[in-house]
C-alpha atoms as a PDB file:
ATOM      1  CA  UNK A   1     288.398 -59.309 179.241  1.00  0.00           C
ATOM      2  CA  UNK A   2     287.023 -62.514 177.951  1.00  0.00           C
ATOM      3  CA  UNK A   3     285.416 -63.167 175.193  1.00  0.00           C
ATOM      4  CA  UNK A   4     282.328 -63.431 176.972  1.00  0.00           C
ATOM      5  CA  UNK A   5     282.823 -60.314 178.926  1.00  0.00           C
ATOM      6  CA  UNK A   6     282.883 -58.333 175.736  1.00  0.00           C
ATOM      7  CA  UNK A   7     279.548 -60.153 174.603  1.00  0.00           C
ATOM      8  CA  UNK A   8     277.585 -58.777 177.748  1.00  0.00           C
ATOM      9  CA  UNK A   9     278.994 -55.315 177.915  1.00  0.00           C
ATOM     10  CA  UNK A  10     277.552 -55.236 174.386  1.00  0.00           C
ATOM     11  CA  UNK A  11     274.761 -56.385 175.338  1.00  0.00           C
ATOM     12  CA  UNK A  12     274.485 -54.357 178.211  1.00  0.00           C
ATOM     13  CA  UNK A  13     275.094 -51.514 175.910  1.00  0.00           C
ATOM     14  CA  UNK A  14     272.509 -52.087 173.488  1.00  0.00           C
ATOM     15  CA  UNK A  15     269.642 -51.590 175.773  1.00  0.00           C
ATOM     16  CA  UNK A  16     270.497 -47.527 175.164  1.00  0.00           C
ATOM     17  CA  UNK A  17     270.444 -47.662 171.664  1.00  0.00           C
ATOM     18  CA  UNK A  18     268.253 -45.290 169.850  1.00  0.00           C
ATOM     19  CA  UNK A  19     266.425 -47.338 167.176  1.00  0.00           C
ATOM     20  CA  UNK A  20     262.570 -45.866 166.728  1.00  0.00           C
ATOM     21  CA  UNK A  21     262.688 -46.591 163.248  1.00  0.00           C
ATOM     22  CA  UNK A  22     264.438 -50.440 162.707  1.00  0.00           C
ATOM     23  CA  UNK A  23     263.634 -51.360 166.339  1.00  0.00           C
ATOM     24  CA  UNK A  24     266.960 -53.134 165.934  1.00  0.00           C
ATOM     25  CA  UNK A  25     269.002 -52.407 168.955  1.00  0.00           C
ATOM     26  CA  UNK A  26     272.586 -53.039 168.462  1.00  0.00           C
ATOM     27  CA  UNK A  27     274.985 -52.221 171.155  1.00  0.00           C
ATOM     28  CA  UNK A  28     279.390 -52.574 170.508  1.00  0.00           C
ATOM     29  CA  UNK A  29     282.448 -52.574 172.924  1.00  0.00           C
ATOM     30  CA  UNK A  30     285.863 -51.715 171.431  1.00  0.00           C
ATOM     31  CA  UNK A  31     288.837 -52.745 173.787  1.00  0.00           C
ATOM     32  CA  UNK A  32     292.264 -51.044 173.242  1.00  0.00           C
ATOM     33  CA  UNK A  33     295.607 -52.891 173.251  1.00  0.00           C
ATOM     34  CA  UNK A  34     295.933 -51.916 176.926  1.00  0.00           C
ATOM     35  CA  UNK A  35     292.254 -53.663 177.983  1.00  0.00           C
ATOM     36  CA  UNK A  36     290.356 -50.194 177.953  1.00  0.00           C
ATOM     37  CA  UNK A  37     286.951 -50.982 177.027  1.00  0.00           C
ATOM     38  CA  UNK A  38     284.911 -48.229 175.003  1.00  0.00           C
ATOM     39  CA  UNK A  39     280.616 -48.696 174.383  1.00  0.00           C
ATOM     40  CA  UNK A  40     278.910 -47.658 171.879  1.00  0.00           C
ATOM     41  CA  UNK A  41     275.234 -47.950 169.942  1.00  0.00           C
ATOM     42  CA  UNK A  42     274.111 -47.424 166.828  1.00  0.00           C
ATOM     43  CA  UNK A  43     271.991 -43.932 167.166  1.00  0.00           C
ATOM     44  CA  UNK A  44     269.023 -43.629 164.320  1.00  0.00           C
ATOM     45  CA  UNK A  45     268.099 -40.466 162.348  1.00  0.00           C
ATOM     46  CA  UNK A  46     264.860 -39.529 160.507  1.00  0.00           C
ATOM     47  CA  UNK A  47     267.620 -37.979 157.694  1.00  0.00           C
ATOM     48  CA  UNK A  48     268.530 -41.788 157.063  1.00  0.00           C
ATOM     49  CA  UNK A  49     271.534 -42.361 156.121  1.00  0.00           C
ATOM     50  CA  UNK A  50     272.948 -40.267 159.124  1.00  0.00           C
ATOM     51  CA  UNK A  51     272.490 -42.425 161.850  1.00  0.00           C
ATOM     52  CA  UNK A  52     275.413 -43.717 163.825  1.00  0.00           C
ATOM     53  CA  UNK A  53     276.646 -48.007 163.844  1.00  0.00           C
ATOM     54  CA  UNK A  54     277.412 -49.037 167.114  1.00  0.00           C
ATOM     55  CA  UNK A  55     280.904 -50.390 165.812  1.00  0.00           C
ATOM     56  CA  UNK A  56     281.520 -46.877 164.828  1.00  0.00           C
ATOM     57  CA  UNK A  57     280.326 -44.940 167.795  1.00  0.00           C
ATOM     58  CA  UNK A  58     282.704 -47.380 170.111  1.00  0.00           C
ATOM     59  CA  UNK A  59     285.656 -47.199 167.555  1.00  0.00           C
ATOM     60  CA  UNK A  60     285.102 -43.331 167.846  1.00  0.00           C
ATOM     61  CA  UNK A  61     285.205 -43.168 171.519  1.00  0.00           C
ATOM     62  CA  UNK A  62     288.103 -45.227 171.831  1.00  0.00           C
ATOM     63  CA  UNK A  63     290.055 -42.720 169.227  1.00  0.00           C
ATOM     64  CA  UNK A  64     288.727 -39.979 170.924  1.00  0.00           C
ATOM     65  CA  UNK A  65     290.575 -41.397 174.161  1.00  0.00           C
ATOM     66  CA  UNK A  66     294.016 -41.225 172.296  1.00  0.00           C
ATOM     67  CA  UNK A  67     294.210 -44.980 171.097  1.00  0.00           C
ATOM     68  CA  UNK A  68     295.124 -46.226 167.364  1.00  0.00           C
ATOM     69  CA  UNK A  69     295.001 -49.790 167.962  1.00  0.00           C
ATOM     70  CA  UNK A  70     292.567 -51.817 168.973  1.00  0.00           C
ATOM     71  CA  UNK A  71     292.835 -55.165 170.069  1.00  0.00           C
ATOM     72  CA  UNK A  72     288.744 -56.647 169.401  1.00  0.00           C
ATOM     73  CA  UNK A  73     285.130 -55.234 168.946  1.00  0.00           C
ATOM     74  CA  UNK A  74     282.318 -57.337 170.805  1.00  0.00           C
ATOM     75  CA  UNK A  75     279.126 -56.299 167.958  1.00  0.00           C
ATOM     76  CA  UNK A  76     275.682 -57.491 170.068  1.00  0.00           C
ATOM     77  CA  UNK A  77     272.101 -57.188 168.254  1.00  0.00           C
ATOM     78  CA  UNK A  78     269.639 -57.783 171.025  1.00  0.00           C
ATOM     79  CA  UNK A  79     266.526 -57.802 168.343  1.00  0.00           C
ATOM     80  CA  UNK A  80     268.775 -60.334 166.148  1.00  0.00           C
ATOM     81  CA  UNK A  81     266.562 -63.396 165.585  1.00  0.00           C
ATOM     82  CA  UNK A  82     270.350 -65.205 164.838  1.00  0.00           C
ATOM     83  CA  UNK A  83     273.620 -64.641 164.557  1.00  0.00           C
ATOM     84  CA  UNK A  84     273.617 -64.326 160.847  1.00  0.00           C
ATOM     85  CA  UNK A  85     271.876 -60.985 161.628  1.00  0.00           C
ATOM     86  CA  UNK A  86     274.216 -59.654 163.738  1.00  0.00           C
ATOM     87  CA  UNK A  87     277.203 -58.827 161.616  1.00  0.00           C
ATOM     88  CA  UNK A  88     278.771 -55.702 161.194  1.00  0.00           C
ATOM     89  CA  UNK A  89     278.251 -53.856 157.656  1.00  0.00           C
ATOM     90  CA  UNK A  90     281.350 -53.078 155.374  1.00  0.00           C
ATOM     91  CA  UNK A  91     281.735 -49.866 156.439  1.00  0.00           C
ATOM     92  CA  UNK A  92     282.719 -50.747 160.051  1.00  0.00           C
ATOM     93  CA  UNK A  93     284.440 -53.236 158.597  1.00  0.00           C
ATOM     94  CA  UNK A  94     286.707 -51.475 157.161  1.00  0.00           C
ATOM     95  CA  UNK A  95     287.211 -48.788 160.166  1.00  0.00           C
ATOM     96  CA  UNK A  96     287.701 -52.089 161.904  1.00  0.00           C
ATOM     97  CA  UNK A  97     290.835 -52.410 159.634  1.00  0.00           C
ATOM     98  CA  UNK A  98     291.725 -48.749 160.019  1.00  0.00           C
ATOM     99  CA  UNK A  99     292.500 -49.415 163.508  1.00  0.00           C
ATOM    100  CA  UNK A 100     293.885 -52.961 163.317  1.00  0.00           C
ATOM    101  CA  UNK A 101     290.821 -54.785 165.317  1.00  0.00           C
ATOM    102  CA  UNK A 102     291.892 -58.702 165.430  1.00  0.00           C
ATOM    103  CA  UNK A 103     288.701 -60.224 166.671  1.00  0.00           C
ATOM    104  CA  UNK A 104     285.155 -59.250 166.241  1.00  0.00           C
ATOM    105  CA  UNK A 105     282.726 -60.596 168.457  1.00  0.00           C
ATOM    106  CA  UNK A 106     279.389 -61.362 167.180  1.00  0.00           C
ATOM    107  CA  UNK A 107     276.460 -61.758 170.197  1.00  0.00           C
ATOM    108  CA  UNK A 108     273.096 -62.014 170.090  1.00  0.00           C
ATOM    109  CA  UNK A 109     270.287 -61.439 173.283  1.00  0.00           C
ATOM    110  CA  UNK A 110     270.180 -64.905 174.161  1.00  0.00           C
ATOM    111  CA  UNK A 111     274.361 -65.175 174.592  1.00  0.00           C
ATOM    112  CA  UNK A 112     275.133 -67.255 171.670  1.00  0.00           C
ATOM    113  CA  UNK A 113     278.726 -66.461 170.397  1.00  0.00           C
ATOM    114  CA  UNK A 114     280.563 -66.307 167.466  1.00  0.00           C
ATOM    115  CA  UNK A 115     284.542 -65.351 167.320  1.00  0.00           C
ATOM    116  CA  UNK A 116     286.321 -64.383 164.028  1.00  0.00           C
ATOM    117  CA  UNK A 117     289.559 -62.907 162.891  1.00  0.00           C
ATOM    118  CA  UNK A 118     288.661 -59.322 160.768  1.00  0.00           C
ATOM    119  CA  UNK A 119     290.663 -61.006 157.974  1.00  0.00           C
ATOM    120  CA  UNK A 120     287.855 -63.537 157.799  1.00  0.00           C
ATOM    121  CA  UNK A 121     285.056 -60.865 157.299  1.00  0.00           C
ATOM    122  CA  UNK A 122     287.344 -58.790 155.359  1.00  0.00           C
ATOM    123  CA  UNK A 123     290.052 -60.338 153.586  1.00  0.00           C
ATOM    124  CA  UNK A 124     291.094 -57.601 151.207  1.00  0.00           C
ATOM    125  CA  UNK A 125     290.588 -54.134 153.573  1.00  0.00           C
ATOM    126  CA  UNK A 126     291.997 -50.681 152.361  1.00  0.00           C
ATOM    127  CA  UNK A 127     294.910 -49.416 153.356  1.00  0.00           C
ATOM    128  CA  UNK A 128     296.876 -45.543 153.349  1.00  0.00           C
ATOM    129  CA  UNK A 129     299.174 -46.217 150.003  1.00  0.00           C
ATOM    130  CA  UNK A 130     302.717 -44.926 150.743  1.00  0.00           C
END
C-alpha cells in the first residue's frame, strides 16, 4: 500500500474510536512485511490510565496474527487541529521498535501527510540485552 493508502485506512479507522472523555479520535494501521494491514483505535477508560493507543491496539492485532515484523504504522488523529498533534507517544514508540516498524505515518482529517523513519522519532529505542 501507499503511503497514502495507509493515511485513509487510518482515517477510516478512527471514526470507531471510543474517545467520550478527550474527544480525540485517533485511528492506526500496522502493515506486516508481507502487506497485511491490521486497524486499530485508541479505546478510552473512566480508570485513566487504562485506555488503549491506537498504535498499540493495531501493533497488537498484527502480533496476534503471528507477525514480528512490521514494515510501517499509518497514526491518523481526525480531531488533530495539525500535524504536530498527531504523533504517537513514547510508549508506542518504543513497541514501534519492538517490532522493527520503519516508517510511521502521521495523518490528520484533512489528508495532510507527514513520513518519518522510527529512528527519527526515536533515535535511542530499547532493546532485549543478550
Amino acid at each position: 500500500m501507499t503511503h497514502r493508502d495507509l493515511a485513509d485506512s487510518a482515517r477510516r479507522a478512527a471514526q470507531n474510536a471510543y474517545a467520550p472523555y478527550s474527544h480525540f479520535r485517533v485511528g492506526a494501521v500496522a502493515e506486516a512485511e508481507d502487506g497485511s494491514v491490521y486497524e486499530g483505535v485508541n479505546v478510552e477508560n473512566a480508570a485513566y490510565p487504562s485506555g488503549v493507543c491506537a498504535e498499540a491496539s493495531a501493533i497488537v492485532a498484527a502480533v496476534t496474527a503471528g507477525h514480528r515484523k512490521l514494515r510501517s504504522v499509518a497514526v491518523a488523529c481526525i480531531d488533530a487541529t495539525s500535524l504536530d498533534d498527531s504523533y504517537p507517544c513514547g510508549q508506542c514508540r518504543q513497541r514501534m521498535h519492538e517490532f522493527g516498524v520503519g516508517e510511521v505515518i502521521v495523518s490528520t482529517a484533512e489528508g495532510d501527510i507527514r513520513v518519518h523513519r522510527l529512528s527519527e522519532l526515536l533515535p535511542h529505542g530499547f532493546r532485549l540485552a543478550r
